[in-house]
PDB file of N, CA and C in Angstrom:
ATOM      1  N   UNK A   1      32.765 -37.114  68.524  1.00  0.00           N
ATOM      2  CA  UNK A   1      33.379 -36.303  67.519  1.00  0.00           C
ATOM      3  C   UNK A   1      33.885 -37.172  66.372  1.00  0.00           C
ATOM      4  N   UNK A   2      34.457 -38.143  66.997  1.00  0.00           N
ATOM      5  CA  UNK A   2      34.930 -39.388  66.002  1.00  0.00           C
ATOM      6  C   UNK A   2      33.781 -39.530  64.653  1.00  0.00           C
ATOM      7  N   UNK A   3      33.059 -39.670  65.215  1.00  0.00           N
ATOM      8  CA  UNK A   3      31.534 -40.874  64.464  1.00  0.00           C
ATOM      9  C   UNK A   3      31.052 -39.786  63.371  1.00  0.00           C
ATOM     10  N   UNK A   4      30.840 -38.717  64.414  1.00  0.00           N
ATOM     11  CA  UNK A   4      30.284 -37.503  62.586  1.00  0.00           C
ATOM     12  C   UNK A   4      31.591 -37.349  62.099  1.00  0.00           C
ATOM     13  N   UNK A   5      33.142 -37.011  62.295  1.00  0.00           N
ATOM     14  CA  UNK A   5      33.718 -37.094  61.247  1.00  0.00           C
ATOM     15  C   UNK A   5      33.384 -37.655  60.523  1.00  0.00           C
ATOM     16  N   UNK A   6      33.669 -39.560  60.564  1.00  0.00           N
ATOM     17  CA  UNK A   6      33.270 -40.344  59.987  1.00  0.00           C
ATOM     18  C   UNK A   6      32.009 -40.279  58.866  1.00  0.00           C
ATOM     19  N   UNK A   7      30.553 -40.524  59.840  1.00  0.00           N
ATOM     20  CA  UNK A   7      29.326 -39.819  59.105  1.00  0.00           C
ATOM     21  C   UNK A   7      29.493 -38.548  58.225  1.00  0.00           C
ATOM     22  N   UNK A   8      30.548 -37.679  58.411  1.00  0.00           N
ATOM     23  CA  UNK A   8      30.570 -36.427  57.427  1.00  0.00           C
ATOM     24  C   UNK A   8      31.027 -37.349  55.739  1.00  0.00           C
ATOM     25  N   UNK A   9      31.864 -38.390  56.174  1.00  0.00           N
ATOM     26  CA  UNK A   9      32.188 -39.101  54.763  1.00  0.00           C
ATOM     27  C   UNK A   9      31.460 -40.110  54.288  1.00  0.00           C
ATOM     28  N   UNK A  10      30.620 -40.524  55.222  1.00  0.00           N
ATOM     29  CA  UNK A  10      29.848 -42.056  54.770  1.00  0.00           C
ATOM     30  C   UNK A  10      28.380 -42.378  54.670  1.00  0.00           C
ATOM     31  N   UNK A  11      27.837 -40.752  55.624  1.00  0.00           N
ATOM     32  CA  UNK A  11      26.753 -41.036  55.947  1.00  0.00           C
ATOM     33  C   UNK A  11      25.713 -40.757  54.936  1.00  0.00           C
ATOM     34  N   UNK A  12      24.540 -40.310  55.502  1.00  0.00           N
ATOM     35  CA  UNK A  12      23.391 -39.930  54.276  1.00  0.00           C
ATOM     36  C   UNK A  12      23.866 -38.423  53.705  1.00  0.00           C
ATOM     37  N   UNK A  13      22.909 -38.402  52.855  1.00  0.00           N
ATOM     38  CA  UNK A  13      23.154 -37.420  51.722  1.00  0.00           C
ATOM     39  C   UNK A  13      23.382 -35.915  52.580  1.00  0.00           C
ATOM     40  N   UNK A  14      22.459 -35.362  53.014  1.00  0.00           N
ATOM     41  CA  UNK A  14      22.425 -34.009  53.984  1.00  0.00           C
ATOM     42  C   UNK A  14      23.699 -34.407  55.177  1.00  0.00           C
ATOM     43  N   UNK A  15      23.952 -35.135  55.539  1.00  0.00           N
ATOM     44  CA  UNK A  15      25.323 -35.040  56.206  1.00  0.00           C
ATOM     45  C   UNK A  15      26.597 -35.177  56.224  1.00  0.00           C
ATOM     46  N   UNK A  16      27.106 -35.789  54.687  1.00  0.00           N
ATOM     47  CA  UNK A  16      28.032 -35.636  53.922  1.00  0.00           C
ATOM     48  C   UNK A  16      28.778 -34.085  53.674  1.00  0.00           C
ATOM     49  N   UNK A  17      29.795 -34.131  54.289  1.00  0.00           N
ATOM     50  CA  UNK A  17      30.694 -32.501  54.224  1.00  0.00           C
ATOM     51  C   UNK A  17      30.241 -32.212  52.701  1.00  0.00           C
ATOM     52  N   UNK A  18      30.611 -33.002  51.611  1.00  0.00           N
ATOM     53  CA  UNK A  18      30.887 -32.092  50.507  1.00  0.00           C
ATOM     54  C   UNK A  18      29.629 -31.882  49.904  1.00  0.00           C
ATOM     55  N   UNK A  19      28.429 -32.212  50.578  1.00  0.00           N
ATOM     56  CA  UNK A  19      27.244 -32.000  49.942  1.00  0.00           C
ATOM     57  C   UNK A  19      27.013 -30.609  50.652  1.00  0.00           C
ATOM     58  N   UNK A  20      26.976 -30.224  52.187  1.00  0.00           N
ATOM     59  CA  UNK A  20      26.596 -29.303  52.536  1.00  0.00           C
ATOM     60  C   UNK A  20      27.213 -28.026  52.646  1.00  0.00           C
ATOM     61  N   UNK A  21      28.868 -27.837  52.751  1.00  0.00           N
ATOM     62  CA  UNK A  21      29.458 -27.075  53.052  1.00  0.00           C
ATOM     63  C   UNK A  21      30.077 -26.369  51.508  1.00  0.00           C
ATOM     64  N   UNK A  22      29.511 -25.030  51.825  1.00  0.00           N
ATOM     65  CA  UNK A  22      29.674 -23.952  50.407  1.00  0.00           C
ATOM     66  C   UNK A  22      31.125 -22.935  50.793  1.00  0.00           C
ATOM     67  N   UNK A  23      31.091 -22.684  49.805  1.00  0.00           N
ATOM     68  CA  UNK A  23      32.289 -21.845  49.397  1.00  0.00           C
ATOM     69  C   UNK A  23      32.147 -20.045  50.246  1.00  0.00           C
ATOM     70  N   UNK A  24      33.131 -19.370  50.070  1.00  0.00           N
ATOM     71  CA  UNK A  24      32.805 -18.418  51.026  1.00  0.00           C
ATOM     72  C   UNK A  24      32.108 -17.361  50.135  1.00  0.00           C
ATOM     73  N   UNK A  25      32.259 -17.443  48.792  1.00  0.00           N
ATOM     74  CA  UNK A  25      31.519 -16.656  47.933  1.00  0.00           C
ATOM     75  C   UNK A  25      29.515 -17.085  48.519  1.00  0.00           C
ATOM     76  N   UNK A  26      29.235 -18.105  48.042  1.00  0.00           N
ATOM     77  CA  UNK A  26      27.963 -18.875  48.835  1.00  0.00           C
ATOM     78  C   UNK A  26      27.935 -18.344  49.950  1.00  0.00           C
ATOM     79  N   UNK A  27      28.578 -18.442  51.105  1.00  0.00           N
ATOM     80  CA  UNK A  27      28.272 -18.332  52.351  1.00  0.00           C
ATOM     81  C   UNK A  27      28.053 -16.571  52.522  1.00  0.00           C
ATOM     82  N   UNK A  28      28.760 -15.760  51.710  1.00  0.00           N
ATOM     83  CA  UNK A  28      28.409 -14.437  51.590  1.00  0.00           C
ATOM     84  C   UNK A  28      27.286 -14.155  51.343  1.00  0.00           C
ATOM     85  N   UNK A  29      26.752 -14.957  49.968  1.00  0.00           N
ATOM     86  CA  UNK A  29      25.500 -14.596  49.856  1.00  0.00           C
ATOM     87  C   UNK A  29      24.485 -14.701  50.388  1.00  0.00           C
ATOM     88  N   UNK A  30      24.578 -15.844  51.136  1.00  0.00           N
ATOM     89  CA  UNK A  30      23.074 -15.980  52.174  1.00  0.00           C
ATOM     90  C   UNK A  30      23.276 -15.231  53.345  1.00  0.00           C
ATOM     91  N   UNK A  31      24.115 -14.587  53.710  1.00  0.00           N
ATOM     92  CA  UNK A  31      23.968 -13.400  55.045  1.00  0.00           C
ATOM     93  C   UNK A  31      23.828 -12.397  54.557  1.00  0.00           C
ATOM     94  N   UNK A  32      24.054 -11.857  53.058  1.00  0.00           N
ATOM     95  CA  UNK A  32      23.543 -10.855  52.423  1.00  0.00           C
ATOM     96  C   UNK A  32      21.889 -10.851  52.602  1.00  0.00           C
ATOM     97  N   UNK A  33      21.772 -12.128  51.861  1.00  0.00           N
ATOM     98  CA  UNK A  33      20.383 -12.696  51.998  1.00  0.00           C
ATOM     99  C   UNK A  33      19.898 -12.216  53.570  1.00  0.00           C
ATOM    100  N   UNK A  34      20.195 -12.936  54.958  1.00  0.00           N
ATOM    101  CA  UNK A  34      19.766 -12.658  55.453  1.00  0.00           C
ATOM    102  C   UNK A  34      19.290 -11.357  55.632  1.00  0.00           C
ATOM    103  N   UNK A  35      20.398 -10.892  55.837  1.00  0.00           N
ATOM    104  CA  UNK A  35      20.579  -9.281  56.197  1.00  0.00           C
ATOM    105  C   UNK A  35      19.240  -8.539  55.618  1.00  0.00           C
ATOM    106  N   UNK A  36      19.288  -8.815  54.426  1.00  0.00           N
ATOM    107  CA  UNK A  36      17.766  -7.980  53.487  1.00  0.00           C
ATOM    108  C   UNK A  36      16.513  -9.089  54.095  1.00  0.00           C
ATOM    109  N   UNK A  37      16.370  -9.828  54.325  1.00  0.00           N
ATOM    110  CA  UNK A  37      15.542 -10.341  54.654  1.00  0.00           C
ATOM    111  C   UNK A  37      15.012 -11.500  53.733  1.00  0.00           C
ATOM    112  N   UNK A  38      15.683 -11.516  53.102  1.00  0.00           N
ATOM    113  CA  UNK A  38      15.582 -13.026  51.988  1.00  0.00           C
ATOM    114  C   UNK A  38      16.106 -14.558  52.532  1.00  0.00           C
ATOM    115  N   UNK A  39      15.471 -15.047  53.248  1.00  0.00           N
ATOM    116  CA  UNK A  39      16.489 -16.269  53.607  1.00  0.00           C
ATOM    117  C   UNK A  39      15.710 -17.074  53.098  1.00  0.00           C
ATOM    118  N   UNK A  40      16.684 -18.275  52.430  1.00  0.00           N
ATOM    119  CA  UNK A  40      16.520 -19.101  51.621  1.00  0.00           C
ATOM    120  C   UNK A  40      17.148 -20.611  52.674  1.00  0.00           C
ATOM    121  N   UNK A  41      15.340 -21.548  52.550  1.00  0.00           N
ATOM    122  CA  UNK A  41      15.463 -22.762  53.092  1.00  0.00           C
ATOM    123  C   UNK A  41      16.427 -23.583  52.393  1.00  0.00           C
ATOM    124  N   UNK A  42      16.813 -24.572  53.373  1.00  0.00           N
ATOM    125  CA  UNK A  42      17.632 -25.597  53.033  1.00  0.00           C
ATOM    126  C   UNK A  42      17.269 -27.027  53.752  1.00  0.00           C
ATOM    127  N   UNK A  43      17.630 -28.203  52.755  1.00  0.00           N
ATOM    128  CA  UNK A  43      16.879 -29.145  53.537  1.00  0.00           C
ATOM    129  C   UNK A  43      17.781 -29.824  54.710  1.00  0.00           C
ATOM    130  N   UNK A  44      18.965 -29.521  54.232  1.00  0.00           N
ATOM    131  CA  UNK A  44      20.146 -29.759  55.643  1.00  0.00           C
ATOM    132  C   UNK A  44      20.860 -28.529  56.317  1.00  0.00           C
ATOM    133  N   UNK A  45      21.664 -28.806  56.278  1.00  0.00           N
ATOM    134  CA  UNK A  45      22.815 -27.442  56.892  1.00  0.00           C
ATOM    135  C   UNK A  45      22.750 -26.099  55.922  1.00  0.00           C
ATOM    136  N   UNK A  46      22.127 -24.972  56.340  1.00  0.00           N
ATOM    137  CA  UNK A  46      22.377 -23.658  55.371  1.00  0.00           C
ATOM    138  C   UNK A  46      23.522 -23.586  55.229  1.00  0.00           C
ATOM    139  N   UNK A  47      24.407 -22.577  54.564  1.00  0.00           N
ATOM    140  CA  UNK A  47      26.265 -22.233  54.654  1.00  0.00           C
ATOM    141  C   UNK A  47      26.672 -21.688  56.042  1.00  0.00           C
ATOM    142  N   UNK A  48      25.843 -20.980  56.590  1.00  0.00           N
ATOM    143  CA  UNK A  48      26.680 -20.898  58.234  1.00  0.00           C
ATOM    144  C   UNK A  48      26.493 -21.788  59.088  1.00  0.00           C
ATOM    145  N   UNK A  49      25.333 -22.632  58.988  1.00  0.00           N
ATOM    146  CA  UNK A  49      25.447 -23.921  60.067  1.00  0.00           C
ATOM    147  C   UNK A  49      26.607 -24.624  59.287  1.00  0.00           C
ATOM    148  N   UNK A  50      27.090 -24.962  58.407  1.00  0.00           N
ATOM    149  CA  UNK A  50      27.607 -25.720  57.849  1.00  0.00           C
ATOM    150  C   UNK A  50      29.124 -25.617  58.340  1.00  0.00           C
ATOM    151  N   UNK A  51      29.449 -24.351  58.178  1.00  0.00           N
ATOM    152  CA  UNK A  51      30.895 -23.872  58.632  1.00  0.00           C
ATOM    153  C   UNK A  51      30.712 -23.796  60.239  1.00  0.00           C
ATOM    154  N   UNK A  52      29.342 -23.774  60.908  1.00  0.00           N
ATOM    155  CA  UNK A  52      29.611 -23.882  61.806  1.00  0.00           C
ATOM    156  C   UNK A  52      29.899 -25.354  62.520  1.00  0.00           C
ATOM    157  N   UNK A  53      29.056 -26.632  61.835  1.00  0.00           N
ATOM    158  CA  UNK A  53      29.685 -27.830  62.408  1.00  0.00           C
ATOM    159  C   UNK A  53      31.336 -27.889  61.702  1.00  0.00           C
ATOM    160  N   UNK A  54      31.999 -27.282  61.044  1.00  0.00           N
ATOM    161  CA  UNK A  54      33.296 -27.285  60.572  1.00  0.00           C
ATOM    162  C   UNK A  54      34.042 -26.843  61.755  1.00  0.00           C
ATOM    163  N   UNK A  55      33.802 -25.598  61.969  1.00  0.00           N
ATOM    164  CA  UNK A  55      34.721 -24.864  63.241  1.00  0.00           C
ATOM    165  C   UNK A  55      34.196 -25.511  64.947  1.00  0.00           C
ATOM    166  N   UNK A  56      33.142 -25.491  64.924  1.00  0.00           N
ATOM    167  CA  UNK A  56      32.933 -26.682  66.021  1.00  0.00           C
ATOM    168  C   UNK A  56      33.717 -27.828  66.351  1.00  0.00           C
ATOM    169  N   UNK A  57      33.868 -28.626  65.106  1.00  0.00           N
ATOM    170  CA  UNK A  57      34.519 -30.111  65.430  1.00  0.00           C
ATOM    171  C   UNK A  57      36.080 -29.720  65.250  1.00  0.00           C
ATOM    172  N   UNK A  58      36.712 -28.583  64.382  1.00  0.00           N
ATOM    173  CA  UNK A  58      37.941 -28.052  64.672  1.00  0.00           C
ATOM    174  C   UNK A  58      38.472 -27.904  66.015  1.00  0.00           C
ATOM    175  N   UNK A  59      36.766 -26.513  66.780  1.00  0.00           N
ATOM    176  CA  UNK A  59      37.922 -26.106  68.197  1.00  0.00           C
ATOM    177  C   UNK A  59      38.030 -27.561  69.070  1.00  0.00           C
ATOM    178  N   UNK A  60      36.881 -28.462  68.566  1.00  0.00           N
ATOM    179  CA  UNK A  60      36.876 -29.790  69.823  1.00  0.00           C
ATOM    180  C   UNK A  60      37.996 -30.630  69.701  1.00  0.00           C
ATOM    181  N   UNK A  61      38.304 -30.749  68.489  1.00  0.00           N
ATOM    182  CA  UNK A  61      40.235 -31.503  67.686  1.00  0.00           C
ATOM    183  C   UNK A  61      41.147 -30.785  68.619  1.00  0.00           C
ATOM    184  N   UNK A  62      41.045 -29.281  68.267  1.00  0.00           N
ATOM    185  CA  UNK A  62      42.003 -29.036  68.898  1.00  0.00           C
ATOM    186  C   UNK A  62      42.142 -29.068  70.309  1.00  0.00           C
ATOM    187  N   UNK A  63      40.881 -28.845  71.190  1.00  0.00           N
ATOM    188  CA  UNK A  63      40.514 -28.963  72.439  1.00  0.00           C
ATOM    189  C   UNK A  63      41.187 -30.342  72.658  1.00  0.00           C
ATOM    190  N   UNK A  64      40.699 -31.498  71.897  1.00  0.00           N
ATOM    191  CA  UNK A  64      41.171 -32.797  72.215  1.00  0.00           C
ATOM    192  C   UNK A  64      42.656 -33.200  72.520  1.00  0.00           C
ATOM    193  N   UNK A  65      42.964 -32.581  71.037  1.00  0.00           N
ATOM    194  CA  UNK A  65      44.407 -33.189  71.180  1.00  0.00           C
ATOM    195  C   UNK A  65      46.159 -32.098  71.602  1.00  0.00           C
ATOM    196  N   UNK A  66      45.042 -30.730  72.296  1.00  0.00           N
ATOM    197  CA  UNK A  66      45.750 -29.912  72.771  1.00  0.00           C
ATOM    198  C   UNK A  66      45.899 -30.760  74.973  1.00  0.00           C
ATOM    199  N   UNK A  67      44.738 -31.596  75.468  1.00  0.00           N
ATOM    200  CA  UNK A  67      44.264 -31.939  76.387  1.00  0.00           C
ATOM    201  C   UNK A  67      45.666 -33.117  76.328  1.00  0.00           C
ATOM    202  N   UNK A  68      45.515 -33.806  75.940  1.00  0.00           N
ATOM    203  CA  UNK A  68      46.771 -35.304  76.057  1.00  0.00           C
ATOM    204  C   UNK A  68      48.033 -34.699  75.897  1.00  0.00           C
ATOM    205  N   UNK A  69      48.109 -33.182  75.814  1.00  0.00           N
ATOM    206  CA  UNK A  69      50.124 -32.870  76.569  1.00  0.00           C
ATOM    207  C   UNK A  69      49.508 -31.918  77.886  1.00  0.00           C
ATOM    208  N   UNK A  70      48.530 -32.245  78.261  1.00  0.00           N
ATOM    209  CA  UNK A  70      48.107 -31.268  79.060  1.00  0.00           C
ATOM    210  C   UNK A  70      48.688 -31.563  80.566  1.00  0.00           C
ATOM    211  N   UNK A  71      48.860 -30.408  81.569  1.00  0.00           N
ATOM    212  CA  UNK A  71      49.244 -30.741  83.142  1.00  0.00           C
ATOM    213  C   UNK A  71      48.503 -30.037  83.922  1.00  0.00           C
ATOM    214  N   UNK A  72      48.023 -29.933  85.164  1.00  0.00           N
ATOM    215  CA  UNK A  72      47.460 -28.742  85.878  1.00  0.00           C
ATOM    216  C   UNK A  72      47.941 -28.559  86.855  1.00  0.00           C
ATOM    217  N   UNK A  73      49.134 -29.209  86.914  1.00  0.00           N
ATOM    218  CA  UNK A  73      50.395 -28.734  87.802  1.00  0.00           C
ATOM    219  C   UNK A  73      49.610 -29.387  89.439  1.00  0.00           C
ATOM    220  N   UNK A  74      48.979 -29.814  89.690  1.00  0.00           N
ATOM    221  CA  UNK A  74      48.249 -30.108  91.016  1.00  0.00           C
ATOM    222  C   UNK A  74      48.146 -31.670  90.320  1.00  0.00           C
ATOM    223  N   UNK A  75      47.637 -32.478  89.694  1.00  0.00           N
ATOM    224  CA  UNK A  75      46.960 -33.896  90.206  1.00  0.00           C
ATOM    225  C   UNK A  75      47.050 -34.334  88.742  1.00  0.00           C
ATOM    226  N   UNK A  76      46.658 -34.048  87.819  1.00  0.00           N
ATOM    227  CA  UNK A  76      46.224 -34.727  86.445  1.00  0.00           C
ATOM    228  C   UNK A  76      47.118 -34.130  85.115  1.00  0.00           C
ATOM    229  N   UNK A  77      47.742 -35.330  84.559  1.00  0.00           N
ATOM    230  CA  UNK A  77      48.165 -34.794  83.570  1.00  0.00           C
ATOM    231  C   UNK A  77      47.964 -36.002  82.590  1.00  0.00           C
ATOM    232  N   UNK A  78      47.644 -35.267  81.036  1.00  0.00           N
ATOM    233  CA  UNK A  78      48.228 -36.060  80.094  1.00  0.00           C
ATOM    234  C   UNK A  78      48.510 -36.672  79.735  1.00  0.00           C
ATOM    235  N   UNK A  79      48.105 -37.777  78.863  1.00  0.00           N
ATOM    236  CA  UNK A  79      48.872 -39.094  78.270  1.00  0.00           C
ATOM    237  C   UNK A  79      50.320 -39.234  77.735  1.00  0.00           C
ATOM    238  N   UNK A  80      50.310 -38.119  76.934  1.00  0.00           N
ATOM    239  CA  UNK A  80      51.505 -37.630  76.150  1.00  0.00           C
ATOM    240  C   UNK A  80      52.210 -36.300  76.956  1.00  0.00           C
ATOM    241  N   UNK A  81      52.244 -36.268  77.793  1.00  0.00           N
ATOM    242  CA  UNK A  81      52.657 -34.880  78.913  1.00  0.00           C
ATOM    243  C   UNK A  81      53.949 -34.970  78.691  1.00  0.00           C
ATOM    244  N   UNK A  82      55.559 -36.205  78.620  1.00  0.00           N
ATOM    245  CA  UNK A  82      56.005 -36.277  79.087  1.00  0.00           C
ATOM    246  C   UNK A  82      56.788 -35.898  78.008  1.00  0.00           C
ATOM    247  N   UNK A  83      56.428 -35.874  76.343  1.00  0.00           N
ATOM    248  CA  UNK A  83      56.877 -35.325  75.521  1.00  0.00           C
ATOM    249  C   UNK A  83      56.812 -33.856  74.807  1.00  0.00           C
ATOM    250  N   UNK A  84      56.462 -33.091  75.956  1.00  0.00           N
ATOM    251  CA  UNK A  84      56.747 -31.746  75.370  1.00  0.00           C
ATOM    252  C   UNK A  84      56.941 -31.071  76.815  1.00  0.00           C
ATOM    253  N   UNK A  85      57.288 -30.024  76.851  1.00  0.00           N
ATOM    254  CA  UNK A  85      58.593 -29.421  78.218  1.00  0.00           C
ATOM    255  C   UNK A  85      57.393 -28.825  78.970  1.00  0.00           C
ATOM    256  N   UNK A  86      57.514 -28.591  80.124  1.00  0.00           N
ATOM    257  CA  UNK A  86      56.099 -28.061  81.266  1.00  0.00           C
ATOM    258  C   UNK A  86      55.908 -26.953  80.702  1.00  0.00           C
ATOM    259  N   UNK A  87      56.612 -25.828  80.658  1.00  0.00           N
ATOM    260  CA  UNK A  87      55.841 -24.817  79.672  1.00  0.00           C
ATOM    261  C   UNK A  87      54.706 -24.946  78.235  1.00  0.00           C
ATOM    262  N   UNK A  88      54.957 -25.938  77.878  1.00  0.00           N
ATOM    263  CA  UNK A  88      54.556 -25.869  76.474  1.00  0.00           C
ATOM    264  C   UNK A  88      52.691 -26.560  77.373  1.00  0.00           C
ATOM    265  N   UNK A  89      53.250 -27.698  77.983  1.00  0.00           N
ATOM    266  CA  UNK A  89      52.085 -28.485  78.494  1.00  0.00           C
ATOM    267  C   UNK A  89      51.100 -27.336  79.592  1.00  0.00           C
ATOM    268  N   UNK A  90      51.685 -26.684  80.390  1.00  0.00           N
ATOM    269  CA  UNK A  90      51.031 -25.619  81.181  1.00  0.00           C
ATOM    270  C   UNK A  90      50.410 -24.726  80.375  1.00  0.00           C
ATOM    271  N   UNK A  91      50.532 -24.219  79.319  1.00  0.00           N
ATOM    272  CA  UNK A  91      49.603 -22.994  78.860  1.00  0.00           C
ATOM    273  C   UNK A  91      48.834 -22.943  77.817  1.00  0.00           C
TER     274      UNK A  91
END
């Protein structure tokens, strides 16, 4: 997850965030598009793959760094467990 962040800022042209990822006006239009049956190629990420590696590497952030206050009350907990109260870490 680290490395394409990274690659989203450094890498080649088609995998650079601000080259591929459109605005929600854009992203309207090509599911309009779809919808009628007009879809329009792209040589990297269309606007919904695009938002979709966005919300992807979001839920995995949060997956990640929701996991290190984590407990399962049986065997394994957390790196950082010990700074937030068992409720917060349990649910």
């Amino acid at each position: 997850m680290l490395f394409r962040i990274v690659w989203g800022f450094i890498g080649t042209r088609h995998a650079q965030f601000w080259n591929f990822i459109c605005g929600p006006a854009a992203t309207l239009r090509y599911v309009l598009g779809l919808i009628r049956g007009h879809e329009i190629r792209y040589a990297g990420h269309n606007p919904l793959g695009a938002w979709m590696v966005v919300t992807l590497l979001a839920a995995l952030g949060i997956q990640a760094f929701s996991g290190l206050f984590g407990n399962d009350e049986i065997f394994n907990v957390g790196p950082l467990y010990g700074y937030v109260s068992k409720e917060v870490s349990c649910s």
